[in-house]
C-alpha atoms as a PDB file:
ATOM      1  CA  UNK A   1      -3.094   0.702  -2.447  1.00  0.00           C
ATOM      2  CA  UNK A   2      -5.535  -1.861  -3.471  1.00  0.00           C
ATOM      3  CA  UNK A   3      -7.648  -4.886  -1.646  1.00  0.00           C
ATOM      4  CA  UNK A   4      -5.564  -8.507  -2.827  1.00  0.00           C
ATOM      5  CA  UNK A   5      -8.856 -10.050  -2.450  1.00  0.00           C
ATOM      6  CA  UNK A   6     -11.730  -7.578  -4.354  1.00  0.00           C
ATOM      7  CA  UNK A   7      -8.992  -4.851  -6.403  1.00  0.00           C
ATOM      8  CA  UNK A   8     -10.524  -2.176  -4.735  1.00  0.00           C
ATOM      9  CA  UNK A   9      -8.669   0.841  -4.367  1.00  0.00           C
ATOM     10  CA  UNK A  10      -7.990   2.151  -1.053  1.00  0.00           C
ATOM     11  CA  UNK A  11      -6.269   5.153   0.324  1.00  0.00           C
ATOM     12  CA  UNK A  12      -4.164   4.999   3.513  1.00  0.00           C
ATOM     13  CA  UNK A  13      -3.005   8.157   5.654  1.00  0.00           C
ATOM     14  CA  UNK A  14       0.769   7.991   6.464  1.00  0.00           C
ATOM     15  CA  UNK A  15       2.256  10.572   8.998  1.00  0.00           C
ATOM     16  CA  UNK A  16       5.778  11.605   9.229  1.00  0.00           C
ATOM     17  CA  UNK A  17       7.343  11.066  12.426  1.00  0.00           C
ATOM     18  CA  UNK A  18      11.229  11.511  12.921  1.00  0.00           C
ATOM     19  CA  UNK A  19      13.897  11.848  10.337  1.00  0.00           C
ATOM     20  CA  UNK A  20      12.533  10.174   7.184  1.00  0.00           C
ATOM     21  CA  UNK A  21      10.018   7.846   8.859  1.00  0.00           C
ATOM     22  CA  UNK A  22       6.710   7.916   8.307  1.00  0.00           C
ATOM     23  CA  UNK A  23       3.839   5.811  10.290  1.00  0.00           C
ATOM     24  CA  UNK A  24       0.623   4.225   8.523  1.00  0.00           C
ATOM     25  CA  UNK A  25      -2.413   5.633  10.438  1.00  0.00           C
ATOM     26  CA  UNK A  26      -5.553   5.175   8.756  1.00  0.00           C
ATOM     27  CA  UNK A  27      -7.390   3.695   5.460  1.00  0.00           C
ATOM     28  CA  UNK A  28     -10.168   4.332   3.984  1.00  0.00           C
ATOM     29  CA  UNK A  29     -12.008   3.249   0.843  1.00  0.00           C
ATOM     30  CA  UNK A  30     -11.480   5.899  -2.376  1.00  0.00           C
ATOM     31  CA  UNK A  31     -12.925   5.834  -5.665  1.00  0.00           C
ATOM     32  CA  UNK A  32     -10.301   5.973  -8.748  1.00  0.00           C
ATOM     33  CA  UNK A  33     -11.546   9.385 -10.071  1.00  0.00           C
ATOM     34  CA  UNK A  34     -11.630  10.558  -6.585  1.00  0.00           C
ATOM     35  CA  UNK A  35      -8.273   9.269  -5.834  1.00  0.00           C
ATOM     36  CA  UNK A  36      -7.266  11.367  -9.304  1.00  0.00           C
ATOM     37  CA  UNK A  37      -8.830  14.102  -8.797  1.00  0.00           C
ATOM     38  CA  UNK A  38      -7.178  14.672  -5.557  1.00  0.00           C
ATOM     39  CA  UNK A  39      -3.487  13.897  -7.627  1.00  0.00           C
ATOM     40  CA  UNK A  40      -3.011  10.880  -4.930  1.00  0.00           C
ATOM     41  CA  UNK A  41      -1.323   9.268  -8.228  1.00  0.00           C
ATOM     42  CA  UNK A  42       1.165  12.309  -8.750  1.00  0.00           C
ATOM     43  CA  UNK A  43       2.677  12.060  -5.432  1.00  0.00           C
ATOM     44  CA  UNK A  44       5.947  10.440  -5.472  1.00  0.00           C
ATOM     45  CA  UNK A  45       7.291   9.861  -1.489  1.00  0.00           C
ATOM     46  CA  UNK A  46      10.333   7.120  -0.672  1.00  0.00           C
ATOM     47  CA  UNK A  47       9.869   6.914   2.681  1.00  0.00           C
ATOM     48  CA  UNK A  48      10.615   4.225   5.590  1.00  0.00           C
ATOM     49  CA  UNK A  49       6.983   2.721   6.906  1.00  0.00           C
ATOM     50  CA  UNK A  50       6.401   1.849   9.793  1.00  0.00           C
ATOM     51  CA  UNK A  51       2.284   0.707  11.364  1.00  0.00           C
ATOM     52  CA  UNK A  52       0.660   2.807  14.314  1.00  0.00           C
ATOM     53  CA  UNK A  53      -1.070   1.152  16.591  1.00  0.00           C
ATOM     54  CA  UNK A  54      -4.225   2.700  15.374  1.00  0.00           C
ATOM     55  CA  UNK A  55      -4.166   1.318  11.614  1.00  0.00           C
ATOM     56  CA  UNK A  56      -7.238  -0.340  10.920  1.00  0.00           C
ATOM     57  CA  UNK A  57      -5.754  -2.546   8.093  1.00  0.00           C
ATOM     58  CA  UNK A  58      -7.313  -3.188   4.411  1.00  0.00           C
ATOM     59  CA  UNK A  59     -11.013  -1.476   4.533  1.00  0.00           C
ATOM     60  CA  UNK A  60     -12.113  -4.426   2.512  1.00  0.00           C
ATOM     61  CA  UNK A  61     -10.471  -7.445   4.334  1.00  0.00           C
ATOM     62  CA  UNK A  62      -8.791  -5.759   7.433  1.00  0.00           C
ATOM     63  CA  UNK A  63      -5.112  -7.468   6.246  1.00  0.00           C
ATOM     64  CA  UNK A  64      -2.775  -4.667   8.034  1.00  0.00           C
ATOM     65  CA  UNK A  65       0.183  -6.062   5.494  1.00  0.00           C
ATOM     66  CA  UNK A  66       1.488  -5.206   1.863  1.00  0.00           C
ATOM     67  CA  UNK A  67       3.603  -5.832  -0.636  1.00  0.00           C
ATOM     68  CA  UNK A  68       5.194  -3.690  -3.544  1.00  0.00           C
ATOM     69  CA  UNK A  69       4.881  -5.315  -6.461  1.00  0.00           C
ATOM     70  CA  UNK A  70       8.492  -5.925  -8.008  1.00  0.00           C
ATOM     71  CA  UNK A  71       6.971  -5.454 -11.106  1.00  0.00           C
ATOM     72  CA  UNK A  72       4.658  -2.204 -11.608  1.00  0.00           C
ATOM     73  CA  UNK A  73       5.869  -0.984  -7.470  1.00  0.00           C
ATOM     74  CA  UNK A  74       2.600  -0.386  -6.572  1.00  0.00           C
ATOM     75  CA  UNK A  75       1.002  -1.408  -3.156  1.00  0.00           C
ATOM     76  CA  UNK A  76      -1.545  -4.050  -2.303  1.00  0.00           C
ATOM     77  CA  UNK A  77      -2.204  -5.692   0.925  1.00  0.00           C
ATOM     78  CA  UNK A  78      -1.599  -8.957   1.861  1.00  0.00           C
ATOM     79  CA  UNK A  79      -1.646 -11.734   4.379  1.00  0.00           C
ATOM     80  CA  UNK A  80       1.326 -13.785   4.040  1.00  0.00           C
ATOM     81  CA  UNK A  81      -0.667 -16.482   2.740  1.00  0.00           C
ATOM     82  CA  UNK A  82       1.482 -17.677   0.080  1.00  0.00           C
ATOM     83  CA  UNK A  83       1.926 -16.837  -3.414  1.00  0.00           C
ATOM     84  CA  UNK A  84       1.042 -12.875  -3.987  1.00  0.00           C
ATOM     85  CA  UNK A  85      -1.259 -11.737  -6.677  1.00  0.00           C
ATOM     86  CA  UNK A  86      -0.598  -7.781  -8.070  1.00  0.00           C
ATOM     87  CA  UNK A  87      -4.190  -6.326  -7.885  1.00  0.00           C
ATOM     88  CA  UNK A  88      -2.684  -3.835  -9.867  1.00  0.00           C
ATOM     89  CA  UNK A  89      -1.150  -5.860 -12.939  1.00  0.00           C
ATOM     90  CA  UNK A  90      -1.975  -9.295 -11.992  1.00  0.00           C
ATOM     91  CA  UNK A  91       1.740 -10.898 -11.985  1.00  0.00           C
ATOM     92  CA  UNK A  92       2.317 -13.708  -9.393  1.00  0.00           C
ATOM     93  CA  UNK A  93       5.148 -14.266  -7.486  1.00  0.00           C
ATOM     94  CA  UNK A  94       6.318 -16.940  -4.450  1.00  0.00           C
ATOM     95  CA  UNK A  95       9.569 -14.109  -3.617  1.00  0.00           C
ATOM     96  CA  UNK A  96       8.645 -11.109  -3.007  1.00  0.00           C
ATOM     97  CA  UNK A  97       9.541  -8.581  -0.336  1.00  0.00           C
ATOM     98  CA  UNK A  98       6.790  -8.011   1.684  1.00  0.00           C
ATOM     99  CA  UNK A  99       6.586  -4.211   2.561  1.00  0.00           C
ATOM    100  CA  UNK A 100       7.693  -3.944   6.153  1.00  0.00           C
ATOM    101  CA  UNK A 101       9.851  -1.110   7.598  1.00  0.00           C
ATOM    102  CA  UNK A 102      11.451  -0.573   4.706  1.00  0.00           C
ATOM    103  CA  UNK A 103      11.921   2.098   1.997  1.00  0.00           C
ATOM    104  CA  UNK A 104       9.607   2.478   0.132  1.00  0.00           C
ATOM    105  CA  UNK A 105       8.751   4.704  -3.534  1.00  0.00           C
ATOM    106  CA  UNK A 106       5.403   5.665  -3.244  1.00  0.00           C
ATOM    107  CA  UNK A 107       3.692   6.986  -6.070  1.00  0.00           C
ATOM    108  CA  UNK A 108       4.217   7.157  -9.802  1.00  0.00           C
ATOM    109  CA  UNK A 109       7.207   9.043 -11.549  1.00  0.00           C
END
Protein backbone atom coordinates (compact mmCIF):
# COMPACT_ATOMS: atom_id res chain seq x y z
CA UNK A 1 0.00 0.00 0.00
CA UNK A 2 1.11 3.51 -0.19
CA UNK A 3 0.52 6.96 1.98
CA UNK A 4 -2.29 9.25 -0.40
CA UNK A 5 -0.65 12.13 1.15
CA UNK A 6 3.55 11.54 0.97
CA UNK A 7 3.61 8.08 -1.71
CA UNK A 8 5.34 6.30 0.76
CA UNK A 9 5.18 2.74 0.67
CA UNK A 10 3.85 0.91 3.51
CA UNK A 11 3.36 -2.67 4.37
CA UNK A 12 0.30 -3.89 6.32
CA UNK A 13 -0.02 -7.43 8.13
CA UNK A 14 -3.35 -9.16 7.23
CA UNK A 15 -4.36 -12.40 9.18
CA UNK A 16 -6.68 -15.00 8.01
CA UNK A 17 -9.51 -15.62 10.15
CA UNK A 18 -12.51 -17.91 8.99
CA UNK A 19 -13.29 -19.20 5.58
CA UNK A 20 -11.68 -16.75 3.13
CA UNK A 21 -11.57 -13.70 5.42
CA UNK A 22 -8.75 -12.13 6.34
CA UNK A 23 -8.39 -9.14 9.09
CA UNK A 24 -5.90 -6.03 8.68
CA UNK A 25 -3.72 -6.02 11.86
CA UNK A 26 -0.80 -3.95 11.63
CA UNK A 27 1.33 -1.42 9.28
CA UNK A 28 4.40 -0.50 9.22
CA UNK A 29 6.65 1.66 7.05
CA UNK A 30 8.88 -0.55 4.26
CA UNK A 31 11.37 0.55 1.92
CA UNK A 32 10.74 -0.49 -1.95
CA UNK A 33 13.88 -2.73 -2.19
CA UNK A 34 13.00 -4.09 1.11
CA UNK A 35 9.49 -4.65 0.20
CA UNK A 36 11.20 -6.58 -3.08
CA UNK A 37 13.47 -8.28 -1.63
CA UNK A 38 11.08 -9.91 0.64
CA UNK A 39 8.76 -10.77 -2.88
CA UNK A 40 5.81 -8.65 -1.03
CA UNK A 41 5.17 -7.69 -4.90
CA UNK A 42 4.91 -11.48 -6.06
CA UNK A 43 2.21 -12.34 -3.76
CA UNK A 44 -1.06 -12.47 -5.38
CA UNK A 45 -4.07 -13.04 -2.45
CA UNK A 46 -8.06 -12.18 -3.35
CA UNK A 47 -9.24 -12.15 -0.17
CA UNK A 48 -12.33 -10.47 1.80
CA UNK A 49 -10.81 -7.57 4.34
CA UNK A 50 -12.02 -6.84 7.07
CA UNK A 51 -10.06 -4.06 10.10
CA UNK A 52 -9.09 -5.44 13.69
CA UNK A 53 -9.51 -3.42 16.27
CA UNK A 54 -5.83 -3.13 16.70
CA UNK A 55 -4.92 -1.55 13.14
CA UNK A 56 -3.04 1.43 13.62
CA UNK A 57 -4.01 2.96 10.19
CA UNK A 58 -1.54 4.66 7.48
CA UNK A 59 2.07 4.91 9.37
CA UNK A 60 2.39 8.23 7.67
CA UNK A 61 -1.08 9.89 8.24
CA UNK A 62 -2.91 7.28 10.50
CA UNK A 63 -6.04 7.15 7.67
CA UNK A 64 -7.28 3.40 8.61
CA UNK A 65 -9.13 3.49 4.91
CA UNK A 66 -8.17 2.51 1.20
CA UNK A 67 -9.02 2.32 -2.02
CA UNK A 68 -7.99 0.01 -5.04
CA UNK A 69 -7.26 1.89 -7.72
CA UNK A 70 -9.66 0.87 -10.72
CA UNK A 71 -6.94 1.52 -12.79
CA UNK A 72 -3.41 -0.16 -11.87
CA UNK A 73 -5.54 -2.25 -8.52
CA UNK A 74 -3.13 -1.31 -6.26
CA UNK A 75 -3.85 -0.03 -2.63
CA UNK A 76 -3.50 3.40 -1.10
CA UNK A 77 -5.16 4.79 1.87
CA UNK A 78 -7.57 7.25 2.06
CA UNK A 79 -9.92 9.43 4.00
CA UNK A 80 -13.03 9.84 2.18
CA UNK A 81 -12.22 13.28 1.54
CA UNK A 82 -13.30 13.59 -1.90
CA UNK A 83 -11.74 13.03 -5.12
CA UNK A 84 -8.94 10.05 -4.78
CA UNK A 85 -5.48 10.44 -6.08
CA UNK A 86 -3.52 6.83 -7.13
CA UNK A 87 -0.15 7.24 -5.26
CA UNK A 88 0.72 4.57 -7.38
CA UNK A 89 -0.10 5.94 -11.03
CA UNK A 90 -1.49 9.23 -10.24
CA UNK A 91 -5.11 8.86 -12.01
CA UNK A 92 -8.00 10.75 -10.27
CA UNK A 93 -11.26 9.69 -9.84
CA UNK A 94 -14.73 11.14 -7.94
CA UNK A 95 -16.25 7.03 -8.23
CA UNK A 96 -14.38 4.78 -6.93
CA UNK A 97 -15.02 1.86 -4.61
CA UNK A 98 -13.50 2.46 -1.56
CA UNK A 99 -11.92 -0.86 -0.22
CA UNK A 100 -14.19 -2.01 2.56
CA UNK A 101 -15.13 -5.66 3.28
CA UNK A 102 -14.87 -6.58 0.07
CA UNK A 103 -12.80 -8.84 -2.24
CA UNK A 104 -10.04 -7.87 -2.88
CA UNK A 105 -6.76 -9.01 -5.53
CA UNK A 106 -3.85 -8.29 -3.73
CA UNK A 107 -0.70 -8.32 -5.38
CA UNK A 108 0.58 -8.32 -8.93
CA UNK A 109 -0.08 -11.20 -11.54
Amino acid sequence: MKCQHNKKLFGVRIQQQQNNDWDLTWAFPISEKRAQNEGFDKETLTVNIEYASTYPGCPYCSTTGFVQCGNCGKLTCYNDSGEFTCAWCGKKSNSFRESDSSDLKIGED
